[in-house]
N, C-alpha and C. Protein backbone atom coordinates (compact mmCIF):
# COMPACT_ATOMS: atom_id res chain seq x y z
N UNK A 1 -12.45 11.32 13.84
CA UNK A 1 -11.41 10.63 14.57
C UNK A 1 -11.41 9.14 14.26
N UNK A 2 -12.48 8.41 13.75
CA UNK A 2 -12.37 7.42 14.28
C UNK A 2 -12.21 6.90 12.39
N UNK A 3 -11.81 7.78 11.38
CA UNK A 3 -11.22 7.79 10.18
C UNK A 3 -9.69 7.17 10.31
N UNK A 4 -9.69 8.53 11.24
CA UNK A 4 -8.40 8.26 11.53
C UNK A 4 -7.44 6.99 12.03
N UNK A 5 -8.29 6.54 12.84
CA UNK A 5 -7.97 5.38 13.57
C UNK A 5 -7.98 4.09 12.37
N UNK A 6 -8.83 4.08 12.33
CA UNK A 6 -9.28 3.11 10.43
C UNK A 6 -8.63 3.11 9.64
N UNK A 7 -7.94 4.24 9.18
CA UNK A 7 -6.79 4.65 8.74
C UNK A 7 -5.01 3.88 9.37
N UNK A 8 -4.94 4.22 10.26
CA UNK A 8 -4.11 4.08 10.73
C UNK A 8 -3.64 2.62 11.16
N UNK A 9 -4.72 1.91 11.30
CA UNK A 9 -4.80 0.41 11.69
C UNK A 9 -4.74 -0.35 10.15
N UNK A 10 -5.34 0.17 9.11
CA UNK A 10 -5.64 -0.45 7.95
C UNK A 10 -3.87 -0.60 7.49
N UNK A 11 -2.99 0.62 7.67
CA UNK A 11 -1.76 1.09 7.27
C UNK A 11 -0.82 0.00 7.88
N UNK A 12 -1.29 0.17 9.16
CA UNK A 12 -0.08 -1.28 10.09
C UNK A 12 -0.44 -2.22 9.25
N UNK A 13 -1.79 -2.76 9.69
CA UNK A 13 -1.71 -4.12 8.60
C UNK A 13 -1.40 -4.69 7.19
N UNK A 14 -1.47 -3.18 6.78
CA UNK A 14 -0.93 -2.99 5.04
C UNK A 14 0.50 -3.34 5.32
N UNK A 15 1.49 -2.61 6.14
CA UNK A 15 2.82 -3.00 6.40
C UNK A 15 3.06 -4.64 6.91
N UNK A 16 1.99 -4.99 7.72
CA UNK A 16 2.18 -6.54 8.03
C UNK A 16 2.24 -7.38 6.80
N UNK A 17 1.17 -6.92 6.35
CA UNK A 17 0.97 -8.22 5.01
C UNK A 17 1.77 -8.08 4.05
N UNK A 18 2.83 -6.66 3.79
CA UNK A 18 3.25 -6.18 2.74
C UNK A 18 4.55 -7.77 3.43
N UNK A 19 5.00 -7.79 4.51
CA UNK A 19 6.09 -8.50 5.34
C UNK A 19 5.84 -9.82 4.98
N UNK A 20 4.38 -10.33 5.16
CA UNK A 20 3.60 -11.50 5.04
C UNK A 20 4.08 -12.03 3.33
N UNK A 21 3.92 -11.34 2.67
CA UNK A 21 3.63 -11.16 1.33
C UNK A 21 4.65 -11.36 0.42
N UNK A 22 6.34 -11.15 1.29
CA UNK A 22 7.15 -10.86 0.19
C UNK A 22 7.93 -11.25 -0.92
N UNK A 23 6.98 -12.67 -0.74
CA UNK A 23 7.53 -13.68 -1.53
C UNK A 23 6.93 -13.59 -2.81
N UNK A 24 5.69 -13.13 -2.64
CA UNK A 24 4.69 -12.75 -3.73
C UNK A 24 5.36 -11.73 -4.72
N UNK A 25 5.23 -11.69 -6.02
CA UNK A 25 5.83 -11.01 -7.26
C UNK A 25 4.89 -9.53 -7.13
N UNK A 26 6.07 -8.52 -7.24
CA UNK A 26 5.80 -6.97 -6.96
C UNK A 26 4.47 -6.62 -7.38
N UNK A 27 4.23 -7.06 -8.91
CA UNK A 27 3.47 -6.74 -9.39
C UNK A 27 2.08 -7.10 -8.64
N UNK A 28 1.72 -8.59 -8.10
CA UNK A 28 1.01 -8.72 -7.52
C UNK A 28 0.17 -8.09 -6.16
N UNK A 29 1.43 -7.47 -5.57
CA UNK A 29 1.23 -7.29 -4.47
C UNK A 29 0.48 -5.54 -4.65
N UNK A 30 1.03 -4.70 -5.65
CA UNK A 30 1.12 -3.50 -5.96
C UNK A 30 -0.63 -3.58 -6.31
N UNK A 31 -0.77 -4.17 -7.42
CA UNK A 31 -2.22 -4.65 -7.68
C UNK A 31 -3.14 -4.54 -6.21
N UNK A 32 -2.99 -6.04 -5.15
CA UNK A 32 -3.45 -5.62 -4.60
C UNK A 32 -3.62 -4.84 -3.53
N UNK A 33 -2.39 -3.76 -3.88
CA UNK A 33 -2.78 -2.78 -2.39
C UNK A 33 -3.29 -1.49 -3.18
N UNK A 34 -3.26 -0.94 -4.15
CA UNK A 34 -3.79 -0.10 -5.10
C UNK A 34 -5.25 -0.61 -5.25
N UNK A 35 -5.59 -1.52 -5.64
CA UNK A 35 -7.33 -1.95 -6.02
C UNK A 35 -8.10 -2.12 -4.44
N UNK A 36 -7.33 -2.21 -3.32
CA UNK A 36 -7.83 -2.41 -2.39
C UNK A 36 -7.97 -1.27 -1.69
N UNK A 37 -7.02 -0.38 -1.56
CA UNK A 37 -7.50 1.27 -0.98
C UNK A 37 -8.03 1.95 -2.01
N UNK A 38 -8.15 1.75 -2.99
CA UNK A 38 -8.93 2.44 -4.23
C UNK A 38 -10.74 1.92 -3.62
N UNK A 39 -11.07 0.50 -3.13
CA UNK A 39 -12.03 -0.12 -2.86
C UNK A 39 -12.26 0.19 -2.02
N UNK A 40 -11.76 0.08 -0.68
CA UNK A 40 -11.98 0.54 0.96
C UNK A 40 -12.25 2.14 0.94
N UNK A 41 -11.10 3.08 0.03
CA UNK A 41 -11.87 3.86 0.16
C UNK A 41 -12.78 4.61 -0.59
N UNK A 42 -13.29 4.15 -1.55
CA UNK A 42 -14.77 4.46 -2.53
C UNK A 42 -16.18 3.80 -1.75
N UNK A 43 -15.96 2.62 -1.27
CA UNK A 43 -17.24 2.49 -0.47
C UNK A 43 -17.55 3.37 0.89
N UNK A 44 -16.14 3.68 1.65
CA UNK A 44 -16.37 4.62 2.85
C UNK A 44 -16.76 5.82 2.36
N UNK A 45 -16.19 6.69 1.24
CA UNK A 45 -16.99 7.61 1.07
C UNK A 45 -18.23 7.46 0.26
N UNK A 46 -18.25 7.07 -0.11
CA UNK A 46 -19.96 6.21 -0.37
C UNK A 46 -20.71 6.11 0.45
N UNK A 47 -20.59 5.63 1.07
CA UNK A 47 -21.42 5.33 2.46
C UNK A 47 -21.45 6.14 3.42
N UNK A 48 -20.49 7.25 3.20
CA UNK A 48 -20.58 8.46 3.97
C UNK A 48 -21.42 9.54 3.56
N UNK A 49 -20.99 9.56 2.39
CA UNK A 49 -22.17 10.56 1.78
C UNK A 49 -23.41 10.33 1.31
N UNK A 50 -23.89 9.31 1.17
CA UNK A 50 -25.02 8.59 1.33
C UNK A 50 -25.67 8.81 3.07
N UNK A 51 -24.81 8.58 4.20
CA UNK A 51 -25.85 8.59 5.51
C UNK A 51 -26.03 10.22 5.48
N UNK A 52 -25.70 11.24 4.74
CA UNK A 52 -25.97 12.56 5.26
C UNK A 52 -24.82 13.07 6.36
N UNK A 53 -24.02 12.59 6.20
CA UNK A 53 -23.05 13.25 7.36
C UNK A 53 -22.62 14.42 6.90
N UNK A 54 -22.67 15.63 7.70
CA UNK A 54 -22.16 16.67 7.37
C UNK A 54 -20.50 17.28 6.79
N UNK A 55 -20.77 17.84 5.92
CA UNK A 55 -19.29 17.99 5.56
C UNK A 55 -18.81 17.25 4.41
N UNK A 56 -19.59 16.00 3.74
CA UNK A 56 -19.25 14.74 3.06
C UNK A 56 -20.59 14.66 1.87
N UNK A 57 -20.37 15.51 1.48
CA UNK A 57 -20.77 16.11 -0.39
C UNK A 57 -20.72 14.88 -1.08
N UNK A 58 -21.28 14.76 -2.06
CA UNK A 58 -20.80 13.78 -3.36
C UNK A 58 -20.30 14.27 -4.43
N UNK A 59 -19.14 13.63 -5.06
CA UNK A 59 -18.58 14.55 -6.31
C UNK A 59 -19.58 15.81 -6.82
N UNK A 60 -18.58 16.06 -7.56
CA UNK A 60 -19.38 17.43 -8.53
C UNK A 60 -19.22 16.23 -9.70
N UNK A 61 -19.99 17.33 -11.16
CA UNK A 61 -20.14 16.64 -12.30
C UNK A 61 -18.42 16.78 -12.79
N UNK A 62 -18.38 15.69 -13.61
CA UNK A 62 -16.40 15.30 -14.20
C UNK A 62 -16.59 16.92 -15.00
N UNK A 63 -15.65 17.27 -14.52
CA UNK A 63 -14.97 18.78 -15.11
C UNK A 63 -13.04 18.36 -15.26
N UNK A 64 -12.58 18.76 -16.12
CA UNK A 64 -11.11 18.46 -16.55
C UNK A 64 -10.21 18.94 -15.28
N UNK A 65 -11.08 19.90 -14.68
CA UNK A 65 -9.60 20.57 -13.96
C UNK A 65 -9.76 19.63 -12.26
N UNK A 66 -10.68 18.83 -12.26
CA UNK A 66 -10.84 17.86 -10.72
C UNK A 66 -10.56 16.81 -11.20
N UNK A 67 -10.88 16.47 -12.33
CA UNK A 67 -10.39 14.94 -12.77
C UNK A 67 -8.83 14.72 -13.19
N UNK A 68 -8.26 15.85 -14.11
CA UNK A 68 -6.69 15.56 -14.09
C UNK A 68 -6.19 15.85 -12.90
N UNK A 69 -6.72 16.76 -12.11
CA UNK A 69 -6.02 16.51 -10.65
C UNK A 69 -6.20 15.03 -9.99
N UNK A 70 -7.31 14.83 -10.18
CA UNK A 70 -7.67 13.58 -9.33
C UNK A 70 -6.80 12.22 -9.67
N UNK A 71 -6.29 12.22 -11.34
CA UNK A 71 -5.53 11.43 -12.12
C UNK A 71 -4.09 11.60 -11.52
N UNK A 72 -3.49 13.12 -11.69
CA UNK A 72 -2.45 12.92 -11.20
C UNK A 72 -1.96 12.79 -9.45
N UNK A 73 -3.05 12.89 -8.69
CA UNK A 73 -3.12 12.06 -7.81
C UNK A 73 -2.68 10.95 -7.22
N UNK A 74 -3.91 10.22 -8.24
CA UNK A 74 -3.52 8.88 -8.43
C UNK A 74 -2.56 7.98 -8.82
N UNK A 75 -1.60 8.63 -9.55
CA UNK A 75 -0.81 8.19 -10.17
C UNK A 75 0.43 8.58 -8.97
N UNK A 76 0.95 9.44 -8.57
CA UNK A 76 1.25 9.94 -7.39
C UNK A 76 1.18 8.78 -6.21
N UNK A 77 0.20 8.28 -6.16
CA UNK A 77 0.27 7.47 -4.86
C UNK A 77 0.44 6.25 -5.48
N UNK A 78 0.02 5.57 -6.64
CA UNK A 78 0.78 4.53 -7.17
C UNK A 78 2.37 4.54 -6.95
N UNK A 79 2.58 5.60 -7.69
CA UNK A 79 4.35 5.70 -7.13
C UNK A 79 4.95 5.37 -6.03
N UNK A 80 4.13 5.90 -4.77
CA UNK A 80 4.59 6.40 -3.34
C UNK A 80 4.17 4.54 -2.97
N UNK A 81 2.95 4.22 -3.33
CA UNK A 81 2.88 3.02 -3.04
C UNK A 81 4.10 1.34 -3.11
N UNK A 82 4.27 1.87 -4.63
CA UNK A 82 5.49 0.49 -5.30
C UNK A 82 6.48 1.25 -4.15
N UNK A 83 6.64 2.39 -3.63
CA UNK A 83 8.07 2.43 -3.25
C UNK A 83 7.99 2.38 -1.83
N UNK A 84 6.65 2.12 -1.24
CA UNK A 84 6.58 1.55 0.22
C UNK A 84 6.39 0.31 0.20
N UNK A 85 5.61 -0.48 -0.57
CA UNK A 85 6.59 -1.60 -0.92
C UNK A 85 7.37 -2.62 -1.20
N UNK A 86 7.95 -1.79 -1.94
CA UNK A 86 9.92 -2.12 -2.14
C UNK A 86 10.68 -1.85 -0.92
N UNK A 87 10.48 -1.01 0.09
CA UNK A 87 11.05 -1.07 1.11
C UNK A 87 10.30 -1.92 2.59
N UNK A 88 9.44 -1.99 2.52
CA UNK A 88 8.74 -2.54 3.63
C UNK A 88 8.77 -4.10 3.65
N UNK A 89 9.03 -4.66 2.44
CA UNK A 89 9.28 -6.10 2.01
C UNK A 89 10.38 -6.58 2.33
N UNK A 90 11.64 -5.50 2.64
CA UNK A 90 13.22 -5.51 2.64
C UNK A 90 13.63 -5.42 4.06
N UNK A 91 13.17 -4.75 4.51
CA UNK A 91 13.36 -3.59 5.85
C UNK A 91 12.97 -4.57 6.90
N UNK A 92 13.70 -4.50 7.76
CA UNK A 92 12.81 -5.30 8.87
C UNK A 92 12.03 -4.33 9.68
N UNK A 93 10.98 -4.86 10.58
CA UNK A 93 9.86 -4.03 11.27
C UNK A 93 10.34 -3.22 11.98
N UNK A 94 11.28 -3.13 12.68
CA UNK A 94 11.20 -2.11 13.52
C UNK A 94 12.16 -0.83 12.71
N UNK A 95 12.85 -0.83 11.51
CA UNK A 95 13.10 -0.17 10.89
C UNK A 95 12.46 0.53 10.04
N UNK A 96 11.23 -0.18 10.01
CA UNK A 96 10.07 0.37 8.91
C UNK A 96 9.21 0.90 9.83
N UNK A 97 8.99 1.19 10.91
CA UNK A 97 8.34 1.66 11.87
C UNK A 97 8.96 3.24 11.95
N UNK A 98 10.14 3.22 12.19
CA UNK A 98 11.17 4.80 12.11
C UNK A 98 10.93 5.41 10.99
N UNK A 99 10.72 4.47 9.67
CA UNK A 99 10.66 5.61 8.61
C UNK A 99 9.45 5.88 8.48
N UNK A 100 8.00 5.06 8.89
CA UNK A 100 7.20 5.21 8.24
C UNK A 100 6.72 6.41 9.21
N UNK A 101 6.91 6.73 10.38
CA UNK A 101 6.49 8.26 11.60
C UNK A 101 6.86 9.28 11.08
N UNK A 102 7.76 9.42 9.97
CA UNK A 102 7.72 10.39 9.16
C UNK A 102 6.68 11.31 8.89
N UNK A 103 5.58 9.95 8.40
CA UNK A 103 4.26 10.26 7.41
C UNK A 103 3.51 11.25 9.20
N UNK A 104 3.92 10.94 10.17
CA UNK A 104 2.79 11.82 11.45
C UNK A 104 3.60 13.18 10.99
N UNK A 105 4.81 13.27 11.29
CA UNK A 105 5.60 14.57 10.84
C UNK A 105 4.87 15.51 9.79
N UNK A 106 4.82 14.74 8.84
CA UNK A 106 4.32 15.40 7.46
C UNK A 106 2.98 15.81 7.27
N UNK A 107 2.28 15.00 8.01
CA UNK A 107 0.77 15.06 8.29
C UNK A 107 0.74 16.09 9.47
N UNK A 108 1.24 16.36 10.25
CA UNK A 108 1.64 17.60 11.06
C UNK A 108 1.93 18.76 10.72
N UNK A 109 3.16 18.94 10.00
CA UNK A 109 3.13 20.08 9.35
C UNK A 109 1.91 20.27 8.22
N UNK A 110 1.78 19.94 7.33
CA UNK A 110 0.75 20.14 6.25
C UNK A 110 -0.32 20.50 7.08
N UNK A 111 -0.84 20.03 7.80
CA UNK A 111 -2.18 20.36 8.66
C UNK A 111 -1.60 21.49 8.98
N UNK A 112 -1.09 21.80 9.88
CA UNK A 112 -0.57 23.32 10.04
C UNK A 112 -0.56 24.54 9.04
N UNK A 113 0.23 24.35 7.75
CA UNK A 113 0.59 25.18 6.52
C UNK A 113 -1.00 25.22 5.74
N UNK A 114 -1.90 24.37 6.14
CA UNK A 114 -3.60 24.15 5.19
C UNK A 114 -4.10 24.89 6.23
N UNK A 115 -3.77 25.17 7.38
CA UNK A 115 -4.44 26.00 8.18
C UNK A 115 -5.47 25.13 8.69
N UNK A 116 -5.15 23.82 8.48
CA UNK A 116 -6.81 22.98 9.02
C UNK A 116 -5.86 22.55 10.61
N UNK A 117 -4.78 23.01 11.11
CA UNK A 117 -4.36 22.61 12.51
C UNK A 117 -3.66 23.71 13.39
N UNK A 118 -3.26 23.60 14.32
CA UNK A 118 -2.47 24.39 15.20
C UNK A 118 -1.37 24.12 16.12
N UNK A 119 -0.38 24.13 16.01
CA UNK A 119 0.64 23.59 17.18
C UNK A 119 0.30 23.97 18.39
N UNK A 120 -0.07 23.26 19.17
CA UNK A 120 0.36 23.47 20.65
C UNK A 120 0.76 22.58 21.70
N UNK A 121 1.25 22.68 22.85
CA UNK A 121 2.49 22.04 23.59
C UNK A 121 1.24 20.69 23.65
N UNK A 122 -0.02 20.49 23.56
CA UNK A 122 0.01 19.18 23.44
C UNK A 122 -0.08 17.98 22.36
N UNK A 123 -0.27 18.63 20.92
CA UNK A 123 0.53 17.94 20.24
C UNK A 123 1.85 17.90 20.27
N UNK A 124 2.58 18.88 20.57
CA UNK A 124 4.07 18.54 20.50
C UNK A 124 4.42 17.46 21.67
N UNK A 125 3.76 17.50 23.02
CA UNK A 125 3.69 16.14 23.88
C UNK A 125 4.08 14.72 23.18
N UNK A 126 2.58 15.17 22.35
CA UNK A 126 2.30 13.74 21.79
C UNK A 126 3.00 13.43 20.63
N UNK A 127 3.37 13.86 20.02
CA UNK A 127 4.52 13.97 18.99
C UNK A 127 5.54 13.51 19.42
N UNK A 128 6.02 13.92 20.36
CA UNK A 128 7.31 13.94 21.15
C UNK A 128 7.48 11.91 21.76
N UNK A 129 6.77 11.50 22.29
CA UNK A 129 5.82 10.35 22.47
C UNK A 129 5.76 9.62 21.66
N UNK A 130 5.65 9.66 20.52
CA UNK A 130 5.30 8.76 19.64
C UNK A 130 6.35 8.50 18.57
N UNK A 131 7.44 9.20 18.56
CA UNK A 131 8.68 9.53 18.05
C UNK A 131 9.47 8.77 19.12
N UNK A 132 9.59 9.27 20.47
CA UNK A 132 10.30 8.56 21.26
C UNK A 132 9.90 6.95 21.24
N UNK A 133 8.59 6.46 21.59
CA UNK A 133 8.62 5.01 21.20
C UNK A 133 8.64 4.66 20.33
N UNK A 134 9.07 5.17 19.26
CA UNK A 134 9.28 4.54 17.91
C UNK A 134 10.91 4.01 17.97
N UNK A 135 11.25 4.96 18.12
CA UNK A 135 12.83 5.30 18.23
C UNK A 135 13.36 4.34 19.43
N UNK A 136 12.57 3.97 20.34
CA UNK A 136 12.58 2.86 21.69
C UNK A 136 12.52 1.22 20.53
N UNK A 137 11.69 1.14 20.14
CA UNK A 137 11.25 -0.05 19.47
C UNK A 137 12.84 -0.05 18.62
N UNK A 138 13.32 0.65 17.65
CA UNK A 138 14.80 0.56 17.43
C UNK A 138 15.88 -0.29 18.50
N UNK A 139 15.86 -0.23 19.65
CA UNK A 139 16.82 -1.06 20.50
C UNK A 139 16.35 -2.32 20.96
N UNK A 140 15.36 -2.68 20.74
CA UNK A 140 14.84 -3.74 21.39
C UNK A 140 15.66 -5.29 20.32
């Protein structure tokens, strides 16, 4: 949980600074938000699998079929990255707030379809909640 949270706080502020930032040339900025979650997160799992926490393995040896996945991955979220952004630089905040609750949507279903989640009426609560004040922050 508390990944999660780390996660989630690291993301707002990624959107703040992306706002902070936009004067700064694309390229720059792309650089550093790619070398910086590439960094933040290689030392967390580092340091995770290093204290022995259960569940949190260290790679296997480089085999072609984890590493071109892992490549096209990467390359994958480079994409998804320049094109959050290109919009988050443009967009004002509370518009970039509506699109970006998407990503709970999507992270909702997928957890569901991986079988690593389950719907029930109290995520949909909280779903419901977090969509509605998003969608609140729109009128203000």
């Amino acid at each position: 949980e508390w990944l999660g949270v780390l996660g989630g706080f690291s993301f707002a502020l990624n959107n703040v600074m992306l706002r902070r930032e936009a004067r700064r040339p694309e390229s720059a900025r792309a650089l550093a938000m790619f070398l910086g979650g590439a960094v933040v997160s290689a030392c967390i799992a580092l340091g995770l699998s290093q204290s022995g926490v259960q569940g949190v393995p260290l790679p296997p040896a480089p085999a072609a079929g984890w590493v071109l996945g892992g490549l096209a991955m990467g390359a994958f979220f480079l994409v998804s990255n320049l094109a959050l952004q290109y919009g988050a630089a443009r967009l004002p905040a509370n518009v970039t707030a509506v699109v970006m609750i998407t990503e709970v949507l999507f992270a909702s279903v997928s957890a569901v379809l991986l079988g690593a989640g389950t719907v029930t009426p109290t995520l949909l609560a909280g779903g419901a909640l977090i969509v509605g004040a998003t969608l609140l922050s729109t009128r203000a």
